[in-house]
Structures are given as C-alpha cells and as structure tokens.
PDB file of N, CA and C in Angstrom:
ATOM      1  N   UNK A   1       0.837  -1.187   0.000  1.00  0.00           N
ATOM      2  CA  UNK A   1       0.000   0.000   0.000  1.00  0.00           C
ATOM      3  C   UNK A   1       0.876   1.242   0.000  1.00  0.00           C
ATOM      4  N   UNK A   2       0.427   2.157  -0.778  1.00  0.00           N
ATOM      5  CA  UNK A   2       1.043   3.590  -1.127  1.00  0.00           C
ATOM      6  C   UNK A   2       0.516   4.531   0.059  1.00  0.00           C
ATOM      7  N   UNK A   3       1.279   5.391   1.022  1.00  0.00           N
ATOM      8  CA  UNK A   3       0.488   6.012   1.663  1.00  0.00           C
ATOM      9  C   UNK A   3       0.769   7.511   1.395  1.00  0.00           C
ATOM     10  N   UNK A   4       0.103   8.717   1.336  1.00  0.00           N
ATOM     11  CA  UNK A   4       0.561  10.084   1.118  1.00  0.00           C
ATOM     12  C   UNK A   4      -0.251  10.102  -0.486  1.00  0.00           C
ATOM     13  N   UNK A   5       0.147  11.491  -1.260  1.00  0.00           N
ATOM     14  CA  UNK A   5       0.030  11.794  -2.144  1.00  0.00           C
ATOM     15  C   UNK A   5       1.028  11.137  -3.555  1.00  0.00           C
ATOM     16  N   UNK A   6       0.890  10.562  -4.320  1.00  0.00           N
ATOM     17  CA  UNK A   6       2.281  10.080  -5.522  1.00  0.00           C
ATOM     18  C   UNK A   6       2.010  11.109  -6.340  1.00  0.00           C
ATOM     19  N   UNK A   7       1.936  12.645  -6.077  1.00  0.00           N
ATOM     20  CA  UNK A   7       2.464  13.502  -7.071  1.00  0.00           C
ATOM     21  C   UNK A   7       4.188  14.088  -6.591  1.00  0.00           C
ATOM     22  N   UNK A   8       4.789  14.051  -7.558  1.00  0.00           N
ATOM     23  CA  UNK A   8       5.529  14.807  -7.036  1.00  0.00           C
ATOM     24  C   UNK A   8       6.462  15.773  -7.903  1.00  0.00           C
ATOM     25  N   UNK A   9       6.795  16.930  -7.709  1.00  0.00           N
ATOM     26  CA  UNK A   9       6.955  18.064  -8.238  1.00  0.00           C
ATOM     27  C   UNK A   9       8.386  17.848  -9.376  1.00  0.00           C
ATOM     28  N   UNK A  10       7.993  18.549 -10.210  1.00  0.00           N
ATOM     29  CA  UNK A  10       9.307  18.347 -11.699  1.00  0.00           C
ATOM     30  C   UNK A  10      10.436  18.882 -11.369  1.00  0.00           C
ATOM     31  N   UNK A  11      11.730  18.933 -11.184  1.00  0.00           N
ATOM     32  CA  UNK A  11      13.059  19.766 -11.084  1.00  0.00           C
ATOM     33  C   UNK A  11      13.504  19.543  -9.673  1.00  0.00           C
ATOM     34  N   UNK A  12      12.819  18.911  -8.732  1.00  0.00           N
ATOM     35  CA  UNK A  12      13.475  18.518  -7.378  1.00  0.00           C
ATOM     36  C   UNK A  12      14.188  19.665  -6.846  1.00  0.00           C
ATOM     37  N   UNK A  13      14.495  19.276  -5.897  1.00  0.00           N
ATOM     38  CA  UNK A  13      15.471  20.263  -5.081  1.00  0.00           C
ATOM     39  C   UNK A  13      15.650  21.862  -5.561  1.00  0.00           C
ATOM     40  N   UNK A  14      16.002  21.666  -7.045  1.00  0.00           N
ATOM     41  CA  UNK A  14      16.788  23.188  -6.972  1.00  0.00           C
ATOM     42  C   UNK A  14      15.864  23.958  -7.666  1.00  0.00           C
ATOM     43  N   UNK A  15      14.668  23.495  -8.429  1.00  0.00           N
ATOM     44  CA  UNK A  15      13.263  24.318  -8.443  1.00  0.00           C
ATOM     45  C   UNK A  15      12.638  24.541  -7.482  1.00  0.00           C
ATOM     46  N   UNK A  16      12.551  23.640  -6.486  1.00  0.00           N
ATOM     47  CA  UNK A  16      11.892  23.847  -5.505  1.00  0.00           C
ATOM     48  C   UNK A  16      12.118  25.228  -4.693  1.00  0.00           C
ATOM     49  N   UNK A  17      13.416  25.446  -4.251  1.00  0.00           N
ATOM     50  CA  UNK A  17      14.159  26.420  -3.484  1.00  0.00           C
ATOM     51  C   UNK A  17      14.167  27.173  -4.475  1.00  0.00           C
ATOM     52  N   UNK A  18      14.206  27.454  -5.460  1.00  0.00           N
ATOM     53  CA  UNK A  18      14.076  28.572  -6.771  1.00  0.00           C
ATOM     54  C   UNK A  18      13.494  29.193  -6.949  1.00  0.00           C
ATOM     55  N   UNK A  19      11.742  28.813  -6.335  1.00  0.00           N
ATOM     56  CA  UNK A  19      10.668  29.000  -6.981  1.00  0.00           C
ATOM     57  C   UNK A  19       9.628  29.453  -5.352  1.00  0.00           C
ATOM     58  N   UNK A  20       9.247  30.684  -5.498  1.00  0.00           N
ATOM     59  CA  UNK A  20       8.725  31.180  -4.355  1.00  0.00           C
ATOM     60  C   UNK A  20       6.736  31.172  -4.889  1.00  0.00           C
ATOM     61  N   UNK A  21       6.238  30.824  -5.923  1.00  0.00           N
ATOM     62  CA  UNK A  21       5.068  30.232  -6.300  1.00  0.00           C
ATOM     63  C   UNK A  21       5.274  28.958  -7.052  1.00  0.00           C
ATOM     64  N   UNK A  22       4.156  28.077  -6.591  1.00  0.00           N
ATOM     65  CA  UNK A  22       4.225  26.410  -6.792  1.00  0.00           C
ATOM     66  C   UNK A  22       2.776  26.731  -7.707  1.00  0.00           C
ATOM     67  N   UNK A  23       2.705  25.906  -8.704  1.00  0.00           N
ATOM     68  CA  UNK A  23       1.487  26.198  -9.620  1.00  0.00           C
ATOM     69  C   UNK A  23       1.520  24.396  -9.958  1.00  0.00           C
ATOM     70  N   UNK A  24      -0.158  24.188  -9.664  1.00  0.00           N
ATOM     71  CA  UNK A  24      -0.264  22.426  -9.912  1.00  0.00           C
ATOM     72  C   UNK A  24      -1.220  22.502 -10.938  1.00  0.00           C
ATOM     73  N   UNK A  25      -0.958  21.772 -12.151  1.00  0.00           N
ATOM     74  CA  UNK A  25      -1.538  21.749 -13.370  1.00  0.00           C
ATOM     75  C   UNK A  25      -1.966  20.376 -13.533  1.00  0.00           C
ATOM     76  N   UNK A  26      -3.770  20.588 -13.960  1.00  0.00           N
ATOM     77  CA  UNK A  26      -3.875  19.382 -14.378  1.00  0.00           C
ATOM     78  C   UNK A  26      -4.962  18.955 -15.782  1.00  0.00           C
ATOM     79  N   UNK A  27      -5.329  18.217 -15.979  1.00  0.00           N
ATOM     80  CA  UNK A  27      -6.320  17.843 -17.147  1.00  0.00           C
ATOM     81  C   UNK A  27      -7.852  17.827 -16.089  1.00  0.00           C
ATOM     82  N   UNK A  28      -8.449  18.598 -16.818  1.00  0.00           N
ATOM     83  CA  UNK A  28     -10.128  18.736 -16.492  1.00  0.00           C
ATOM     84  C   UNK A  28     -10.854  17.864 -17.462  1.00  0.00           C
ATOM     85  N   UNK A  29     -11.525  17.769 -17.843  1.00  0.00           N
ATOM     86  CA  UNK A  29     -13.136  17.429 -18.633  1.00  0.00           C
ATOM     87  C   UNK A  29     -12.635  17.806 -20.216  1.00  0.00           C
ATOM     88  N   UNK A  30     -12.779  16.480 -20.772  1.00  0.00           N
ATOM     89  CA  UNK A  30     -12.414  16.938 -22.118  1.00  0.00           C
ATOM     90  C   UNK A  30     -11.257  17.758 -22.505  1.00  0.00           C
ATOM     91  N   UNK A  31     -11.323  19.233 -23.120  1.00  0.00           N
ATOM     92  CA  UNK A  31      -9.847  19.910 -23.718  1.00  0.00           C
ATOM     93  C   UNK A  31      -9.572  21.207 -21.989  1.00  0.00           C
ATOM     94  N   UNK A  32     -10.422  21.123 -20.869  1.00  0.00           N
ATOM     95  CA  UNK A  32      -9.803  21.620 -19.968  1.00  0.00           C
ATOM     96  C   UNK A  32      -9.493  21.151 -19.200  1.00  0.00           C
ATOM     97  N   UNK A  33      -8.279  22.557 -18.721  1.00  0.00           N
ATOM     98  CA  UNK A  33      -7.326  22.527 -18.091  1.00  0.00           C
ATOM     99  C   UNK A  33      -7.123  23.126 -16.958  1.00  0.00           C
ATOM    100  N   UNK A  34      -6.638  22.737 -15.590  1.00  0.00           N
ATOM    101  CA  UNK A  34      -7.005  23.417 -14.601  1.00  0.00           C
ATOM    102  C   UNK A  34      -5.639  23.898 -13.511  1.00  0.00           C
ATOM    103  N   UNK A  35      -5.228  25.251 -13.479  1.00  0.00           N
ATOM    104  CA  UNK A  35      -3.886  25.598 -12.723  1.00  0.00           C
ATOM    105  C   UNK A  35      -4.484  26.327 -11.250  1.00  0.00           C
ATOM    106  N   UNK A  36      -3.871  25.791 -10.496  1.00  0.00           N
ATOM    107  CA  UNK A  36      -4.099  25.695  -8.857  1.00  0.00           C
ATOM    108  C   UNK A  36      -3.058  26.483  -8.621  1.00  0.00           C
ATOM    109  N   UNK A  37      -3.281  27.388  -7.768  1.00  0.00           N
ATOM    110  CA  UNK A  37      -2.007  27.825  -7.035  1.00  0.00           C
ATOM    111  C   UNK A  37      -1.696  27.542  -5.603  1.00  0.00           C
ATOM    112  N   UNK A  38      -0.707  26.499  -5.447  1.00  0.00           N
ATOM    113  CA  UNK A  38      -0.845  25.789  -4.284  1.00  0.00           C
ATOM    114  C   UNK A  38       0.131  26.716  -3.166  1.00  0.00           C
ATOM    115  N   UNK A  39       1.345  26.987  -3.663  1.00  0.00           N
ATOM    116  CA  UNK A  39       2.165  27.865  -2.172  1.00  0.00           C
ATOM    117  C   UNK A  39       2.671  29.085  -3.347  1.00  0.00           C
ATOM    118  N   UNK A  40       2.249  30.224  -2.754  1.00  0.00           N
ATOM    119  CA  UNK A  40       2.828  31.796  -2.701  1.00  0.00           C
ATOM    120  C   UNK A  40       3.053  32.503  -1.977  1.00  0.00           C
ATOM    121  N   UNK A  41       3.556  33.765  -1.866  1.00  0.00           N
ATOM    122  CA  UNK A  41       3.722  34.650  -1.051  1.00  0.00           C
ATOM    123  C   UNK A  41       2.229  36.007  -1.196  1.00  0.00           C
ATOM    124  N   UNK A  42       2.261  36.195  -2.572  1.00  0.00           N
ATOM    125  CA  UNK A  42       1.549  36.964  -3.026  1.00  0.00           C
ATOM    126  C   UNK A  42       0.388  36.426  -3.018  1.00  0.00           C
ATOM    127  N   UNK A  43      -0.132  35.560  -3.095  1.00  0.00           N
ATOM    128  CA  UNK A  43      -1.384  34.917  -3.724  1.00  0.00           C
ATOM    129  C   UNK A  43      -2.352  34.035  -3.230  1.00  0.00           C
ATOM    130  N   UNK A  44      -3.280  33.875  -3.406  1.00  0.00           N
ATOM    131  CA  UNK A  44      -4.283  33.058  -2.391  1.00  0.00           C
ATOM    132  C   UNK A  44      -3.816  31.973  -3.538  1.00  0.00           C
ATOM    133  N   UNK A  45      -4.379  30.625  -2.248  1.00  0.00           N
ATOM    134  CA  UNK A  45      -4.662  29.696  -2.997  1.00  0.00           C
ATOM    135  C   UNK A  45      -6.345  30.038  -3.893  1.00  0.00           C
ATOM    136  N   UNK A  46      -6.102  29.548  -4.989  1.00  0.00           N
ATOM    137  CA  UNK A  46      -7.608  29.141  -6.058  1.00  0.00           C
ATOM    138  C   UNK A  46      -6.714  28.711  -6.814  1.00  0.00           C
ATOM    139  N   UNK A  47      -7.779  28.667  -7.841  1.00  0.00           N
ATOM    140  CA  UNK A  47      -8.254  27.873  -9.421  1.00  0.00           C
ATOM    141  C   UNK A  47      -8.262  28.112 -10.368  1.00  0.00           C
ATOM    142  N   UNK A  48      -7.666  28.376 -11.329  1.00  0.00           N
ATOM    143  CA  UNK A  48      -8.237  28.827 -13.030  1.00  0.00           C
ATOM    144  C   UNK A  48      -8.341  28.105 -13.615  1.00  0.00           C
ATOM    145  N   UNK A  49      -9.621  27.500 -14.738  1.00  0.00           N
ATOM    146  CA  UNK A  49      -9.964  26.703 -15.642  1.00  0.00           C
ATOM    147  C   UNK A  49      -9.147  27.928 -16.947  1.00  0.00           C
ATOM    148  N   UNK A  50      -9.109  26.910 -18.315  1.00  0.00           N
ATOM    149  CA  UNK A  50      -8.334  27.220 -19.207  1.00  0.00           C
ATOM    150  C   UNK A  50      -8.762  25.961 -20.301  1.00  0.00           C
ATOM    151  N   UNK A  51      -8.501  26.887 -21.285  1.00  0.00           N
ATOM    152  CA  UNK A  51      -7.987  25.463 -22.588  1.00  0.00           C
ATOM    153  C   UNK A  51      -7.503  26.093 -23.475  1.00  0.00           C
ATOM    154  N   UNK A  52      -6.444  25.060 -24.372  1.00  0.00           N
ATOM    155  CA  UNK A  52      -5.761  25.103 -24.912  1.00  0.00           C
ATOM    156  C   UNK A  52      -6.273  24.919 -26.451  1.00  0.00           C
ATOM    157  N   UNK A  53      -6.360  26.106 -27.278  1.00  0.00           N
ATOM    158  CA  UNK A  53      -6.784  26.037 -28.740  1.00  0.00           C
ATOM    159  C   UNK A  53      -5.853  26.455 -29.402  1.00  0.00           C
ATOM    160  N   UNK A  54      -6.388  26.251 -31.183  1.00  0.00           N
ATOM    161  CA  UNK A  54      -6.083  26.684 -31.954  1.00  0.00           C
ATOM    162  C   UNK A  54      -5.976  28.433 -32.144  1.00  0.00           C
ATOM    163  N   UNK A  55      -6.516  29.297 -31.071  1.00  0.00           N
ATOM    164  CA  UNK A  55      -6.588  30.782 -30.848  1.00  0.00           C
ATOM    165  C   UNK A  55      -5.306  30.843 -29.769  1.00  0.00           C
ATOM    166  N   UNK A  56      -5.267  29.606 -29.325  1.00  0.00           N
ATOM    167  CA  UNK A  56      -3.996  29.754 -28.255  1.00  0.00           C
ATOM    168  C   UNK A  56      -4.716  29.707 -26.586  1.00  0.00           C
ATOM    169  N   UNK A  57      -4.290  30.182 -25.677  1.00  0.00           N
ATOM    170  CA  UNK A  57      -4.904  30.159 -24.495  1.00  0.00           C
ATOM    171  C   UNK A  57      -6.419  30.627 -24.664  1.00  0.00           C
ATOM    172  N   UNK A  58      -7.702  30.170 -23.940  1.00  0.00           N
ATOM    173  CA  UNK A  58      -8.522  30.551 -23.695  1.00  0.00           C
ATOM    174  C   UNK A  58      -9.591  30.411 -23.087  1.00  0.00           C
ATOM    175  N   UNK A  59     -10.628  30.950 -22.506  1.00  0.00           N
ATOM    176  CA  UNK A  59     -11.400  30.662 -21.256  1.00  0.00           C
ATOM    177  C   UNK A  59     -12.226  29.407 -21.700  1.00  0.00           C
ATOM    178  N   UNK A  60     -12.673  28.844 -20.754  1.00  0.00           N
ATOM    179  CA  UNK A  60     -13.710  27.364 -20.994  1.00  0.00           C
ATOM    180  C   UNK A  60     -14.966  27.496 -21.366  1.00  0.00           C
ATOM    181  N   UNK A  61     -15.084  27.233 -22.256  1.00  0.00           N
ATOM    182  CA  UNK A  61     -16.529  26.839 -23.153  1.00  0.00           C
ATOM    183  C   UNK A  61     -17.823  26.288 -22.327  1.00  0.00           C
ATOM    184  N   UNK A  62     -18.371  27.205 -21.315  1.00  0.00           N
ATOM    185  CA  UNK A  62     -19.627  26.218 -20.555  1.00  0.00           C
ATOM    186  C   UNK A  62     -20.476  25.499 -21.737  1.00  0.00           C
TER     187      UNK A  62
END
C-alpha cells in the first residue's frame, strides 16, 4: 500500500528552493485545463480553468 500523495513536483530540489510560487496543473473534462495555485507569497490559494486552442490560451466553453 502507497500512503501520502504520488504527485511529485518536476526539477526537485533546486526548483523547488528557486521558486517562491508552486502552480499544480492538471487535465479537467475533455480539452480543460485546470492551474491551482498551491504555495505563494503573493497569492491566495484558487483555481483557473483554461484550454488550450487553436486561438492559443482561452477561457472554458460552458
């Protein structure tokens, strides 16, 4: 049995200490996409939905 979370962050160590906002990206529903902001200084944690088109970045299609 696995216990804890099995994500774990890209660049180890020296991104980690590098990087004073942590941003967790993931796949939503179909073509969205969803960026979390998990640790900042500046910033609350939330949410932004997103997808990725042919226009380039853009808001989600209800």
């Amino acid at each position: 049995m696995f216990a804890g979370p099995q994500i774990k962050p890209i660049g180890g160590n020296i991104m980690a200490h590098a990087s004073t906002t942590r941003l967790f990206l993931r796949k939503g529903r179909g073509e969205e996409r969803i960026c979390k902001v998990v640790s900042s200084p500046c910033l609350a944690e939330a949410e932004a939905r997103f997808q990725i088109s042919a226009e380039g970045v853009t808001d989600v299609k209800d």
